[in-house]
Structure formats: structure tokens, C-alpha cells
C-alpha atoms as a PDB file:
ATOM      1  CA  UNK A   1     -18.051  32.480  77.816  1.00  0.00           C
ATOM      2  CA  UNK A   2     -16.427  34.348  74.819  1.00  0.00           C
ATOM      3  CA  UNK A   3     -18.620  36.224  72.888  1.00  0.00           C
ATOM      4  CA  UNK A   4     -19.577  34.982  69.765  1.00  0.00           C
ATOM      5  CA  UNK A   5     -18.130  36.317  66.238  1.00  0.00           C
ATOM      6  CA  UNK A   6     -20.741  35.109  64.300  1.00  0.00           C
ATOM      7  CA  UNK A   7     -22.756  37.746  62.071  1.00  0.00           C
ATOM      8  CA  UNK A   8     -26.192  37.891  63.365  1.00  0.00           C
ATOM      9  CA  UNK A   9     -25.559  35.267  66.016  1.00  0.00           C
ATOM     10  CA  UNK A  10     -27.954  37.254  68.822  1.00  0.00           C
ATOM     11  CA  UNK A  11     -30.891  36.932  66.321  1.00  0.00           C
ATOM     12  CA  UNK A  12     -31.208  33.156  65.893  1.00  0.00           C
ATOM     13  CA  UNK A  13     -33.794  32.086  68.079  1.00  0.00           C
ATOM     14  CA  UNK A  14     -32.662  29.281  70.862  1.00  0.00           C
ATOM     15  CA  UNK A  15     -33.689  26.309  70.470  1.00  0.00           C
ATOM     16  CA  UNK A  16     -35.087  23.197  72.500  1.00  0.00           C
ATOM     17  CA  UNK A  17     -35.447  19.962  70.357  1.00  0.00           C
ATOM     18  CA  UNK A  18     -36.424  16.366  71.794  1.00  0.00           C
ATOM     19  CA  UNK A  19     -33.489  13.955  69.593  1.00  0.00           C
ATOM     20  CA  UNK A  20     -32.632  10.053  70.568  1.00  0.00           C
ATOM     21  CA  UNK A  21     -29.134   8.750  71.563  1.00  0.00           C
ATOM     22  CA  UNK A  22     -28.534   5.533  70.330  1.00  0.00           C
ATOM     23  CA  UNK A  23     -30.536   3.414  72.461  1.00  0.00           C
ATOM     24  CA  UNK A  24     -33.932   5.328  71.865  1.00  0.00           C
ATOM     25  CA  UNK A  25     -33.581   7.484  74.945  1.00  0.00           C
ATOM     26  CA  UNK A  26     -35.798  10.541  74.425  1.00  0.00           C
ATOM     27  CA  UNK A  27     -33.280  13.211  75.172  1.00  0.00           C
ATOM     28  CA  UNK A  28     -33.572  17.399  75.207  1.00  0.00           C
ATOM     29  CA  UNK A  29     -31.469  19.241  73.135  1.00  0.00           C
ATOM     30  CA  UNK A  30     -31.273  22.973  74.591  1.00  0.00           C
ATOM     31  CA  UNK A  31     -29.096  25.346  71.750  1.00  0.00           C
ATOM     32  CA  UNK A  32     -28.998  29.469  72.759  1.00  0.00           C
ATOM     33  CA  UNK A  33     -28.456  32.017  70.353  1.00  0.00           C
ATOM     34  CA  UNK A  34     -24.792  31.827  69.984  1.00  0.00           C
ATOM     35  CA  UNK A  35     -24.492  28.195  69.317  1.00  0.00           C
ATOM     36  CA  UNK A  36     -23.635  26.834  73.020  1.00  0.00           C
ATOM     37  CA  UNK A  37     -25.739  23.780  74.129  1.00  0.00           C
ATOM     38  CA  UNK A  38     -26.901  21.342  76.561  1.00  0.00           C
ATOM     39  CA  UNK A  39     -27.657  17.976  76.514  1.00  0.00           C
ATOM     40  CA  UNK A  40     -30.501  16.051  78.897  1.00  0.00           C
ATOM     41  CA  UNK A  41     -31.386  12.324  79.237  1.00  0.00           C
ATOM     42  CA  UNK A  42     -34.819  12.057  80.458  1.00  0.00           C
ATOM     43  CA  UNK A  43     -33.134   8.514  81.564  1.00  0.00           C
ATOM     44  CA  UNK A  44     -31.866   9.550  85.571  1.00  0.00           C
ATOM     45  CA  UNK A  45     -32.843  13.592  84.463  1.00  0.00           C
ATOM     46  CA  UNK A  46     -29.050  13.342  83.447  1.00  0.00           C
ATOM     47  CA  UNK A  47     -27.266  16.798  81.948  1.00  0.00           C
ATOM     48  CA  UNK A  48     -24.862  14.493  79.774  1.00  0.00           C
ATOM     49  CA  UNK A  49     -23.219  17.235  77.759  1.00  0.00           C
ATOM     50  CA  UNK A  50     -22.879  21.308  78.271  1.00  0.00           C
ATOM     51  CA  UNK A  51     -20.715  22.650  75.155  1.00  0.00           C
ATOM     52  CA  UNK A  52     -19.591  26.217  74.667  1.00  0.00           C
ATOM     53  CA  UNK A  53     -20.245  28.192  71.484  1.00  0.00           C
ATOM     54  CA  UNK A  54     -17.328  27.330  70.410  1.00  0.00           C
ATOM     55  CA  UNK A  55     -18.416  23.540  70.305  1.00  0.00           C
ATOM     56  CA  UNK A  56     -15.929  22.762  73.295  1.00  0.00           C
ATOM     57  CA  UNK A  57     -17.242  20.091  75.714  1.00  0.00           C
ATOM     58  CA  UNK A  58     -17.203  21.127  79.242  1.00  0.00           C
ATOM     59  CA  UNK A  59     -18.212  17.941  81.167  1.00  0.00           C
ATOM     60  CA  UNK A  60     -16.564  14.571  81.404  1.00  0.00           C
ATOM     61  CA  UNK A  61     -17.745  11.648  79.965  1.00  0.00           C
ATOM     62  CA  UNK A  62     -16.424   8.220  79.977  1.00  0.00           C
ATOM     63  CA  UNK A  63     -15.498   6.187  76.721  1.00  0.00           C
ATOM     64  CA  UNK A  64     -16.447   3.282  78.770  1.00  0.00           C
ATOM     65  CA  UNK A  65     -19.559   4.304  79.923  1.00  0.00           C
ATOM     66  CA  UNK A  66     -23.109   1.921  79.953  1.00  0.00           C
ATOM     67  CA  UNK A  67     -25.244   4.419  78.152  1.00  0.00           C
ATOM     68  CA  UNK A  68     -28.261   1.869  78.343  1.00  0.00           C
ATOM     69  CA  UNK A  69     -30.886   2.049  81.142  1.00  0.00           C
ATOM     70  CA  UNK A  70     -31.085   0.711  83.671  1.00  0.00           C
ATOM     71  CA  UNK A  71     -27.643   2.033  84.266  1.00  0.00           C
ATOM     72  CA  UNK A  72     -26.764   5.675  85.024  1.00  0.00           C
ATOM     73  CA  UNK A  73     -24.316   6.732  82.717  1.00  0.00           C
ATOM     74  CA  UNK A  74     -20.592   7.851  84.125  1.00  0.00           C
ATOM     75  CA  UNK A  75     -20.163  11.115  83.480  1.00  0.00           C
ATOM     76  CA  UNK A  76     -22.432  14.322  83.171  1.00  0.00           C
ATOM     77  CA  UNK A  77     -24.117  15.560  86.165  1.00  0.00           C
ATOM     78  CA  UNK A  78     -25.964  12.757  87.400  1.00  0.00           C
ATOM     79  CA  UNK A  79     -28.412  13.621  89.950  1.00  0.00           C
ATOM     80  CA  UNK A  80     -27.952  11.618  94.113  1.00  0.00           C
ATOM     81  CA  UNK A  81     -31.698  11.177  95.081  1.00  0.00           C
ATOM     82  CA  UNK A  82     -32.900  10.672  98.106  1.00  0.00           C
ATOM     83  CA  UNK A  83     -29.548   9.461  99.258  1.00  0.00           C
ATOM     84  CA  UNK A  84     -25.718   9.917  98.822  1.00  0.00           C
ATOM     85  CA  UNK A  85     -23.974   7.180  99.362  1.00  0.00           C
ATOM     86  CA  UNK A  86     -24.829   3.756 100.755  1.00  0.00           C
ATOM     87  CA  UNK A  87     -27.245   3.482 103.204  1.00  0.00           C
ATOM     88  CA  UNK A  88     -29.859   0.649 104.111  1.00  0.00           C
ATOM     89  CA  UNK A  89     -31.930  -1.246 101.015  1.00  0.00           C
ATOM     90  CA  UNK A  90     -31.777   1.696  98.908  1.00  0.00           C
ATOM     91  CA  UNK A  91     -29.155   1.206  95.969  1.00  0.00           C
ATOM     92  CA  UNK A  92     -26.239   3.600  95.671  1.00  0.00           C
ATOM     93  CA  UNK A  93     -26.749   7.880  95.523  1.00  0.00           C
ATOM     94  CA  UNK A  94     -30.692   6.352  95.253  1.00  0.00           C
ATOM     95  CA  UNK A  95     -32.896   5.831  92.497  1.00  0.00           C
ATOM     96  CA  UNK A  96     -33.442   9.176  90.694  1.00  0.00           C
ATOM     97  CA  UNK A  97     -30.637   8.568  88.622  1.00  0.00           C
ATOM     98  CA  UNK A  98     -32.013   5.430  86.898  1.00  0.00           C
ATOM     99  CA  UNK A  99     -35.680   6.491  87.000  1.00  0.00           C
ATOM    100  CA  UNK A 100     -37.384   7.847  83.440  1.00  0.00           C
ATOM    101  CA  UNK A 101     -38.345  11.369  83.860  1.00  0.00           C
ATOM    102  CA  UNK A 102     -41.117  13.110  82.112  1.00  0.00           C
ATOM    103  CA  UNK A 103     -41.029  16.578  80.706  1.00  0.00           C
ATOM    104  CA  UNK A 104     -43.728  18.230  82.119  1.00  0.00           C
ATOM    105  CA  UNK A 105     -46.995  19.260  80.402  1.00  0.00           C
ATOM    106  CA  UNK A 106     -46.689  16.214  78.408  1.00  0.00           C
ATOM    107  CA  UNK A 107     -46.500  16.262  75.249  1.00  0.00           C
ATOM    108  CA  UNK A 108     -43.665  18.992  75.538  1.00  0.00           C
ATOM    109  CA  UNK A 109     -44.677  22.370  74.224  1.00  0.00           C
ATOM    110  CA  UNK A 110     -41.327  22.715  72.394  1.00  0.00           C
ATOM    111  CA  UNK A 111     -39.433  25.260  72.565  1.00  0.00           C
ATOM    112  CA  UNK A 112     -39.491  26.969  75.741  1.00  0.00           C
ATOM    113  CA  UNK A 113     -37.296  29.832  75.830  1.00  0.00           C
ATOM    114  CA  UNK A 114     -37.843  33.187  78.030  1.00  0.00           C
ATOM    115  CA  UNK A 115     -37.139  36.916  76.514  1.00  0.00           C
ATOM    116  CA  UNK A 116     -33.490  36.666  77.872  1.00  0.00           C
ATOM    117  CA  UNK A 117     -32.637  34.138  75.110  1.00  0.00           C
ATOM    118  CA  UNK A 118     -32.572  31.299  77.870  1.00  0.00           C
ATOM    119  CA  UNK A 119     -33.751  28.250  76.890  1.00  0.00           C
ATOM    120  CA  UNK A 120     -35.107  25.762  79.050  1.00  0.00           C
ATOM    121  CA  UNK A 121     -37.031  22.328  79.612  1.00  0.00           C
ATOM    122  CA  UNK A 122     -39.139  21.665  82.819  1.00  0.00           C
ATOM    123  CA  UNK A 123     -38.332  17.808  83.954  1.00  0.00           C
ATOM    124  CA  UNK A 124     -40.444  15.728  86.778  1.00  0.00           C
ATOM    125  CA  UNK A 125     -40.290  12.570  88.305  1.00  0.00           C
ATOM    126  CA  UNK A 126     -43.132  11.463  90.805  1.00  0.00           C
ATOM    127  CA  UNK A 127     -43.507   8.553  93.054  1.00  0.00           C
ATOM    128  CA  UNK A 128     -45.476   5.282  92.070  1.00  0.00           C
ATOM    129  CA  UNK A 129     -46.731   2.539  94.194  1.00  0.00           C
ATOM    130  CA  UNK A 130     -45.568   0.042  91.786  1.00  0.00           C
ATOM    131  CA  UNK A 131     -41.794   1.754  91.415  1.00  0.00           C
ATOM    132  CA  UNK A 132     -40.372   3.677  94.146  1.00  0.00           C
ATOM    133  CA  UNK A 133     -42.894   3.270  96.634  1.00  0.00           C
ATOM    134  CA  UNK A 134     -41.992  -0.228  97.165  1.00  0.00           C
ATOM    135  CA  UNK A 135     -38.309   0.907  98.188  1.00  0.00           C
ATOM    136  CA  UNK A 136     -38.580   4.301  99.387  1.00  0.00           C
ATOM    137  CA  UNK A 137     -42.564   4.715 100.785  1.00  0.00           C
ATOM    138  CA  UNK A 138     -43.034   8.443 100.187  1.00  0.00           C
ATOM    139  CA  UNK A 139     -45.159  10.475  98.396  1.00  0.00           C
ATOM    140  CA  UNK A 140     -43.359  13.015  96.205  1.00  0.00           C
ATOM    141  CA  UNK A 141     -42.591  15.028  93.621  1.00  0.00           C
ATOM    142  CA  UNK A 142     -39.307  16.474  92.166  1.00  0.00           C
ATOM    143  CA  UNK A 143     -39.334  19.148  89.699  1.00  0.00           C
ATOM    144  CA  UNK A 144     -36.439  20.213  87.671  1.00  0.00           C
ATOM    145  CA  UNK A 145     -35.449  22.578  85.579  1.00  0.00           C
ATOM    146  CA  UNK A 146     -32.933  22.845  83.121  1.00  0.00           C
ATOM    147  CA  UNK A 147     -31.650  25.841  81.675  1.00  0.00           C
ATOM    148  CA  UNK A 148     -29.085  27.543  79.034  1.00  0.00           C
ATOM    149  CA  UNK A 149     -28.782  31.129  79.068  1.00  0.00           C
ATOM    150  CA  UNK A 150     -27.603  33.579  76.714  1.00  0.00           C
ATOM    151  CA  UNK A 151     -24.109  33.431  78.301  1.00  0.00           C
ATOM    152  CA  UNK A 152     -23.557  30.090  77.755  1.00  0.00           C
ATOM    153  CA  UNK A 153     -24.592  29.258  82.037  1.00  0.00           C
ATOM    154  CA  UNK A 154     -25.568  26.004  83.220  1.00  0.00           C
ATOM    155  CA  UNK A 155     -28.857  26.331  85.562  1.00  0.00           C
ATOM    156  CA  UNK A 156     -30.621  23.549  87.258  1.00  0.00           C
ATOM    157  CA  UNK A 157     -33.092  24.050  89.815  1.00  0.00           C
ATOM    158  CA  UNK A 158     -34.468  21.306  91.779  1.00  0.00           C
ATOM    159  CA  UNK A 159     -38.023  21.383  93.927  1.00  0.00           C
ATOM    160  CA  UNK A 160     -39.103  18.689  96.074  1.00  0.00           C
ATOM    161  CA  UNK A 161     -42.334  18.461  96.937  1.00  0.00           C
ATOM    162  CA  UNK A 162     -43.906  16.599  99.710  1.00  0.00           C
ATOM    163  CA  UNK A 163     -47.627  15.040  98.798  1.00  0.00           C
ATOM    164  CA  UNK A 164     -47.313  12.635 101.554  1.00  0.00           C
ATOM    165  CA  UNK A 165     -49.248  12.478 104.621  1.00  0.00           C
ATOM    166  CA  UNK A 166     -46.406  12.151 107.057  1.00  0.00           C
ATOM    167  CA  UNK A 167     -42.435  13.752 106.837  1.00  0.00           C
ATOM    168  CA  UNK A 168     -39.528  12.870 104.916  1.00  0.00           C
ATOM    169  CA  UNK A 169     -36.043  13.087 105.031  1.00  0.00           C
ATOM    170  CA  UNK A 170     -33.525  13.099 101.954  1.00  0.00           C
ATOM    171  CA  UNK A 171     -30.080  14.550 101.203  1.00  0.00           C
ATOM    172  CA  UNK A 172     -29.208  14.886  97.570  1.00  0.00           C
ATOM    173  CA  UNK A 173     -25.870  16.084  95.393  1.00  0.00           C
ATOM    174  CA  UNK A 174     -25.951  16.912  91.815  1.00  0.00           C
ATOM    175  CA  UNK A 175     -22.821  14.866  91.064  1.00  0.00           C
ATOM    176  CA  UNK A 176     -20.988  17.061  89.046  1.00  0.00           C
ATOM    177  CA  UNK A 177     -17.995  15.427  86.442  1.00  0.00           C
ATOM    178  CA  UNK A 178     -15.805  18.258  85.192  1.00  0.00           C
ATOM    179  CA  UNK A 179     -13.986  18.044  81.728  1.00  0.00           C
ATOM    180  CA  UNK A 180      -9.978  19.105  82.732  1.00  0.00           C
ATOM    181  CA  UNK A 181      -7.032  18.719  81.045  1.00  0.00           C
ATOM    182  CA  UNK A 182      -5.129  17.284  83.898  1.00  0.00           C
ATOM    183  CA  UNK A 183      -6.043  15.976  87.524  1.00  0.00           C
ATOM    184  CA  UNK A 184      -3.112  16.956  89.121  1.00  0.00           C
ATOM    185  CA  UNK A 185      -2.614  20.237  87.474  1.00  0.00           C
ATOM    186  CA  UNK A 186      -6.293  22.086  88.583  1.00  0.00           C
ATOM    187  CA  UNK A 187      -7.101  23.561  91.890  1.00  0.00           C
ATOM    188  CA  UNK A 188     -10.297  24.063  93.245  1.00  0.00           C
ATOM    189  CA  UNK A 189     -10.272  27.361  95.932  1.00  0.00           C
ATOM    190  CA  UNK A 190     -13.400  28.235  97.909  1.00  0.00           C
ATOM    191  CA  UNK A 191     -13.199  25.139 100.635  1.00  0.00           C
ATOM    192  CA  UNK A 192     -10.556  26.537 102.961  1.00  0.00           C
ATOM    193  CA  UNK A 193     -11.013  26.085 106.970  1.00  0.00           C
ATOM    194  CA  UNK A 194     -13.699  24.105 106.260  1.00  0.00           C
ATOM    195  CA  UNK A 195     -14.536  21.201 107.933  1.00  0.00           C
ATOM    196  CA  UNK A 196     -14.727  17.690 106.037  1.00  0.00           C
ATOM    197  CA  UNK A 197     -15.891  14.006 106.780  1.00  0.00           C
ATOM    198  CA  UNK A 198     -13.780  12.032 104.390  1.00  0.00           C
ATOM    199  CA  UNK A 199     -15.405   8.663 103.216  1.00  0.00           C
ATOM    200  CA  UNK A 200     -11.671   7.474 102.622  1.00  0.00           C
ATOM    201  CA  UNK A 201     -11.315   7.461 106.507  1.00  0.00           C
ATOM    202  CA  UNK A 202     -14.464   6.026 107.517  1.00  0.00           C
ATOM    203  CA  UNK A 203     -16.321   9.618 107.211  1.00  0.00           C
ATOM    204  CA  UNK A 204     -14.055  10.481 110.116  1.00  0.00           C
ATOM    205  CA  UNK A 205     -13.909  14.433 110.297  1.00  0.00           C
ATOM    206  CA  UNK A 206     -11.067  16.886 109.632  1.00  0.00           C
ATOM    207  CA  UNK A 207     -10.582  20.510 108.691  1.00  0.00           C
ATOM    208  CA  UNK A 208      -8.934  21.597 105.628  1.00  0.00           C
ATOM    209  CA  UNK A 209      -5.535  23.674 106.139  1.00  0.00           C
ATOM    210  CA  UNK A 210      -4.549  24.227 102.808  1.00  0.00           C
ATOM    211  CA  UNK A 211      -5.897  27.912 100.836  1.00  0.00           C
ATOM    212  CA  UNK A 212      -6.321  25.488  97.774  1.00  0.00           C
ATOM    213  CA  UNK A 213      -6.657  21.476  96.679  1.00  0.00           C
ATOM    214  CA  UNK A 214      -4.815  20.283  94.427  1.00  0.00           C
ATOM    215  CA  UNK A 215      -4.845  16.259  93.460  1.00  0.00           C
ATOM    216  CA  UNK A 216      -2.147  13.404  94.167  1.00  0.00           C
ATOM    217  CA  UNK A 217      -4.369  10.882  94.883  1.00  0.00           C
ATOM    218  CA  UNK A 218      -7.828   9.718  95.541  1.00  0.00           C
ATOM    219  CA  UNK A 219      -9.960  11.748  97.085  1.00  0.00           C
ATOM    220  CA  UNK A 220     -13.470  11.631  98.392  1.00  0.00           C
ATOM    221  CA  UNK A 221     -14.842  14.540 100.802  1.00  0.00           C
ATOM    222  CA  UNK A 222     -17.821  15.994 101.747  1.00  0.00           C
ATOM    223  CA  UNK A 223     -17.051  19.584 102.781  1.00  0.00           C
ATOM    224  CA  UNK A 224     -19.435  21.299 104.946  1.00  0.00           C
ATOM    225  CA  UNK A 225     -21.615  24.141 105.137  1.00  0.00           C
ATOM    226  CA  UNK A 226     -19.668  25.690 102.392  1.00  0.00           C
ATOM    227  CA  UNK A 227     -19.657  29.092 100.668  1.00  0.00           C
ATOM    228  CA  UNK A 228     -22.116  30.015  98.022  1.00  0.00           C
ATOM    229  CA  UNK A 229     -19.172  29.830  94.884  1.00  0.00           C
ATOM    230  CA  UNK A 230     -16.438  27.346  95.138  1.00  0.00           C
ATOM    231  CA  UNK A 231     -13.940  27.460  91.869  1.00  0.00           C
ATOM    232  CA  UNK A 232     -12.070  25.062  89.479  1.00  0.00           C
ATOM    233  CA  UNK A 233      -8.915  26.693  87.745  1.00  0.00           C
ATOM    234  CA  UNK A 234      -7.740  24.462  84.985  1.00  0.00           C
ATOM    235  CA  UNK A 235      -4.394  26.412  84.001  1.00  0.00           C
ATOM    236  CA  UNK A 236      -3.737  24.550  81.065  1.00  0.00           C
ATOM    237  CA  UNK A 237      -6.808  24.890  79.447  1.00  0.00           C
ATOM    238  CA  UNK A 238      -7.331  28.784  80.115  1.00  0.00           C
ATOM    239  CA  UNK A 239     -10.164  28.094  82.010  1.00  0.00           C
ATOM    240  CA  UNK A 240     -11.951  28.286  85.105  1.00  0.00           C
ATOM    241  CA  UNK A 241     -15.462  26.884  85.984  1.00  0.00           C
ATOM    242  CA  UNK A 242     -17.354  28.372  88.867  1.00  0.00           C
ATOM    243  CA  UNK A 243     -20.033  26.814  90.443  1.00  0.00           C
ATOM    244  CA  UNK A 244     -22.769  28.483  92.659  1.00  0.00           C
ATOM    245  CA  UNK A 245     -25.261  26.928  94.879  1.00  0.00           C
ATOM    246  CA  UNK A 246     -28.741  28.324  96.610  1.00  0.00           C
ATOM    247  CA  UNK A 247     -30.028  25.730  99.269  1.00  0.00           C
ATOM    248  CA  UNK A 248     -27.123  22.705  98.839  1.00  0.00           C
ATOM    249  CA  UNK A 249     -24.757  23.245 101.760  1.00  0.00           C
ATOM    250  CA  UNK A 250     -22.264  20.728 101.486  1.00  0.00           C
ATOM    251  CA  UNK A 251     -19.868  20.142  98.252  1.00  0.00           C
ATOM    252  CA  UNK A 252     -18.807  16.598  97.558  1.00  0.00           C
ATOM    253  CA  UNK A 253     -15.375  16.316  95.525  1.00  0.00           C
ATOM    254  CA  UNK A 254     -14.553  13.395  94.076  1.00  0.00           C
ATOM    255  CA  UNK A 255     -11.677  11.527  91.989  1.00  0.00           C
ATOM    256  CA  UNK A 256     -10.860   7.532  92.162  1.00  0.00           C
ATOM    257  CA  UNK A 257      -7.531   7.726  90.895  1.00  0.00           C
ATOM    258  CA  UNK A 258      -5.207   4.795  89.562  1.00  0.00           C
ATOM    259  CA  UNK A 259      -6.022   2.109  91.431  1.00  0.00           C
ATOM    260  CA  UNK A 260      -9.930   2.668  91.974  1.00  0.00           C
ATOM    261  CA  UNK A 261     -10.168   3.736  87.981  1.00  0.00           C
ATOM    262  CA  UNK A 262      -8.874   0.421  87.244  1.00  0.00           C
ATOM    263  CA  UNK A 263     -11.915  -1.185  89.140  1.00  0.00           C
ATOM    264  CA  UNK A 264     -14.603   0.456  87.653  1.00  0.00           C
ATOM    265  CA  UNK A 265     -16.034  -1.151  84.580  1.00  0.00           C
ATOM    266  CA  UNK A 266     -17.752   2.206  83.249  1.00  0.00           C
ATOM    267  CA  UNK A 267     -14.279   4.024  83.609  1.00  0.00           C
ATOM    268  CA  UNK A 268     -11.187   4.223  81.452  1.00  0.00           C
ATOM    269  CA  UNK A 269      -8.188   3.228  83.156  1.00  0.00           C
ATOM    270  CA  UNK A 270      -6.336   6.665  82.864  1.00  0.00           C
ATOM    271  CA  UNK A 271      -9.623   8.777  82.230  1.00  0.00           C
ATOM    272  CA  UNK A 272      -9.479   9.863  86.039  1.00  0.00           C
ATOM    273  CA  UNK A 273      -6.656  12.313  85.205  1.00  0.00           C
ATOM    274  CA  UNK A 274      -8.970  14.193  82.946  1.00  0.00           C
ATOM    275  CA  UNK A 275     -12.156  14.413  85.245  1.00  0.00           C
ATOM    276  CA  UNK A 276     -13.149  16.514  88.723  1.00  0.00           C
ATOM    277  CA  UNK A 277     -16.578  15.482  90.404  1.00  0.00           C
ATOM    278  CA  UNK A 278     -17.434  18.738  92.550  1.00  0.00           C
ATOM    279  CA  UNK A 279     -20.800  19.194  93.754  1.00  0.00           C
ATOM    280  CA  UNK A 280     -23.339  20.972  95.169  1.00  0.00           C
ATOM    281  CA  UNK A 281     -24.837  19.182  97.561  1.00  0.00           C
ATOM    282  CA  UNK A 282     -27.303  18.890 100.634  1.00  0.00           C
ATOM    283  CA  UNK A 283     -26.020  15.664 102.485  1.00  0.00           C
ATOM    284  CA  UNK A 284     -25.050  15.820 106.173  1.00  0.00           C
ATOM    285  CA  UNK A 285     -28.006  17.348 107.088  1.00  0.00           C
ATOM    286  CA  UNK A 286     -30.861  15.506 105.426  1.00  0.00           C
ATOM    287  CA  UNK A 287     -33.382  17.769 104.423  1.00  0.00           C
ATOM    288  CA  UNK A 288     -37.055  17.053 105.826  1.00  0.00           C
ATOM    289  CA  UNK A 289     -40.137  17.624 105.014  1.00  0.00           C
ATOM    290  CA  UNK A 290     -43.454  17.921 106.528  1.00  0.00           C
ATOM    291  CA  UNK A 291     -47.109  17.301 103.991  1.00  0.00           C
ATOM    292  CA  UNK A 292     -47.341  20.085 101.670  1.00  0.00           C
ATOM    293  CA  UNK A 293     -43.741  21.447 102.138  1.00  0.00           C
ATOM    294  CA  UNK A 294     -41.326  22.149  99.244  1.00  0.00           C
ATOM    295  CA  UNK A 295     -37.369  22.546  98.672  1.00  0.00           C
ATOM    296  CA  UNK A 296     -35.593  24.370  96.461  1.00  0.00           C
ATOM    297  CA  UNK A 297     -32.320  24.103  95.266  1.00  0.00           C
ATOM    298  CA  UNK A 298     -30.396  25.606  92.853  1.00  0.00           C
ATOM    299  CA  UNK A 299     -26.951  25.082  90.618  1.00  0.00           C
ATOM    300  CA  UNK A 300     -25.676  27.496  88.257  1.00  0.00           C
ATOM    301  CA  UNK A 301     -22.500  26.329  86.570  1.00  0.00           C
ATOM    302  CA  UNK A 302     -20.290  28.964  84.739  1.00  0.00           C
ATOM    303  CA  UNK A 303     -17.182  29.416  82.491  1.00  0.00           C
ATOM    304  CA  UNK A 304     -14.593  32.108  82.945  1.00  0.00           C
ATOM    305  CA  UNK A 305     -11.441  32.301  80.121  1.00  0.00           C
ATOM    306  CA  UNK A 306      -8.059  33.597  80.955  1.00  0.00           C
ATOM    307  CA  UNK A 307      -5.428  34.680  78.091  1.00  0.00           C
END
């Protein structure tokens, strides 16, 4: 991100503050030195908002969206746990996403911040016998961590930890909304030759020919075993987001379009032309397992400016 004008703008201290939205949501406020921020729901562990110093929002959020739990709110980076997708009694892209997290060494010690300037809050949600053991009978417990660093970067790292006595599968996606200017003006590069199941066909598989997508209608993919960085160029706007992934193989990229937009209750009717769902993600391969094993993942978002 650009570097900040302000006098004395390395020396304020960042800052992590516990706020409300307007439903009494305990949410975490992460601010670093130069004024960028980020935004957290402990409702679904939800990044809702990532701003630059500049106080430009960077995600996409829907006017229309259900802000009140039970429901996951549209927009942000929700986060797909222990399934994408539909499959069997568990609802859609599971429950972590409409689960209350807790911030971890409860109550917080607020602020956390490292010598970098990075500021940070450590989230977890663990397994219950009278919540999500009842529809999903494993043992766990998923750590994450949110973080802001100097440079205005987006960092969430995910661990999954299994406490159970026997194995567990799960795929997961951090389901990523982008804020562009216009859907069929971006391009994302970095998913070339890949192969692809798209859930538009039945999940039937295909390889991508073209050196770039660009949008004229719905899409929703699930590239495979992708590289590390995959990018967004948003010429209008000057601005490119890049996204980098440790551990989450697969990147999901989403838009609904006209017709689909119209359908959704939580979505604007023309609000699809100014959002991008790409994410990192871990899906065609569930990940499994075994008593005592952990996974990591890990998501660093970025923002690169062009004159």
C-alpha cells in the first residue's frame, strides 16, 4: 500500500480494540500505525472489512446483507468449514461461518501487536456435544489468527487440530469477496493450464486455455492444485490485489451474475458487477486427520497500486 504522508504516522502504536456492530456482535477492531484497518466478527470468525490507510475499503459487502446471527453475512471473507458446498446433513460451506468464536485467552489481553507494528487477534472455535457434535461428531479445534501488518497485508492463518480419538476429513475455503470497480473489466492471471471442475456443469472437469479470466457471465470453478500467488488487476481502480496461499491448494472463483443476483435475498440486484469471490482453498482433496494431528493454512492478502 502507499506509504503514508502523515507526520509521525510510524510512531502511533497499532491498535486492537473489541467495538459492537449494531446487533451487539462483539467484533475486533485491528488499526496499524499508518491508519489501515481490519474488521472481525467473532460471529462465523468473519474478516468483514480490510481498509487501506487511506480509508479505502477493499472487500465487498452487500447493502442487502443479514448482518444478524444466525446468518453469515454476504460479503467479507467468510470462512467454508468443514465443507464447501453441499454435501449430506451438513448446511451449506458448513457451520463455522455461523458459529460464535472466542478470542483466545479469554478475557482478551488487548492489544496484541508484535515489534513489526503488526497487530493481531488470536480467534478459536472448538467442538461441543451440545452444538456441532450433534451434526458433525468430531472432536476439534480451529485456531485462527488474524493479522494487519505494517504494510497494510491481510494475514489469516488457520490450524486445525484433531482432539478426537479417531480421523477426520474436511476441506475448507476462505471465501474471499473482492471490492472492484467493475466485473467485467478485472482479470485474474495465475490459473492458466490448470485444470477445473466447474459446479455450473455438474463439477464436470475442464482445463483452462485462456493466459487470463475475464467475466461475461456466471462463473463458479474450483481450480486445482494451483500456484502459490494468483492475481486480481482491477484497471480502473489502479489496483491490483494479490493473494498468496501456504497449505490451500485449490482456488474457488466465484460471481452469480444477473440472473442468480436477482435470486439472492442478501444480494443487490446489480451489486455482482462490483464483487470477485477468489479463494484460497483446500477442497478436492479433503484434508484428514489422524488424533493429535494439526493443519495449517495460511492467506496473506495484499495491495499493489499502479499510476
Amino acid at each position: 500500500m502507499e506509504p503514508s504522508s502523515g507526520v509521525g504516522a510510524e510512531k502511533r502504536p497499532p491498535t486492537v480494540d473489541l467495538v459492537k456492530d449494531k446487533n451487539g456482535t462483539d467484533q475486533i477492531l485491528l488499526q496499524n500505525p499508518k491508519g489501515a484497518s481490519v474488521k472481525i466478527s467473532l460471529h462465523g470468525g468473519q474478516v468483514l472489512s480490510w481498509k487501506t490507510e487511506k480509508g479505502d475499503e477493499l472487500l465487498f459487502n452487500s447493502t442487502k446483507a443479514n448482518s444478524k446471527p444466525p446468518h453469515p453475512v454476504r460479503g467479507g471473507i467468510p470462512i467454508c468449514f468443514p465443507q464447501f458446498g453441499t454435501r449430506g446433513s451438513l448446511e451449506q460451506h458448513g457451520f463455522a461461518r455461523n458459529k460464535m468464536w472466542l478470542v483466545e485467552n479469554n478475557p482478551p489481553a488487548l492489544p496484541s501487536f508484535d515489534s513489526t507494528g503488526k497487530a493481531f487477534v488470536d480467534l478459536v472455535l472448538k467442538s461441543s456435544d451440545e452444538d456441532t457434535m450433534r451434526i458433525w461428531p468430531h472432536s476439534f479445534e480451529f485456531h485462527l489468527r488474524v493479522s494487519l501488518a505494517l504494510d497494510g497485508n491481510l494475514t489469516l492463518i488457520s490450524r486445525v487440530r484433531n482432539i478426537n480419538s479417531k480421523p477426520f476429513s474436511f476441506a475448507i475455503a476462505y471465501h474471499t469477496y473482492f471490492s472492484i470497480s467493475d466485473i467485467s473489466e478485472v482479470r485474474l492471471e495465475g490459473l492458466e493450464t490448470l485444470d477445473y471442475l466447474d459446479n455450473l456443469h455438474e463439477k464436470e472437469r475442464f482445463t483452462e486455455q485462456g493466459d487470463a479470466l475475464t467475466f461475461e457471465s456466471e462463473i463458479d470453478r474450483v481450480y486445482l492444485n494451483s500456484k502459490d500467488v494468483v492475481a486480481v488487476f482491477d484497471h480502473e481502480r489502479k489496483r491490483t490485489f494479490l493473494i498468496r496461499k501456504e497449505g490451500l491448494p485449490d482456488v474457488v472463483v466465484w460471481n452469480p451474475w444477473e440472473k442468480k443476483a436477482r435470486a439472492l435475498t442478501d444480494l443487490g440486484d446489480d451489486e455482482y458487477k462490483h464483487m470477485l469471490c477468489v479463494d484460497g482453498a483446500a477442497i478436492e482433496k479433503p484434508i484428514t486427520l489422524k488424533p493429535g494431528e494439526e493443519w495449517t493454512g495460511k492467506l496473506n492478502l495484499s495491495l499493489v497500486l499502479s499510476t
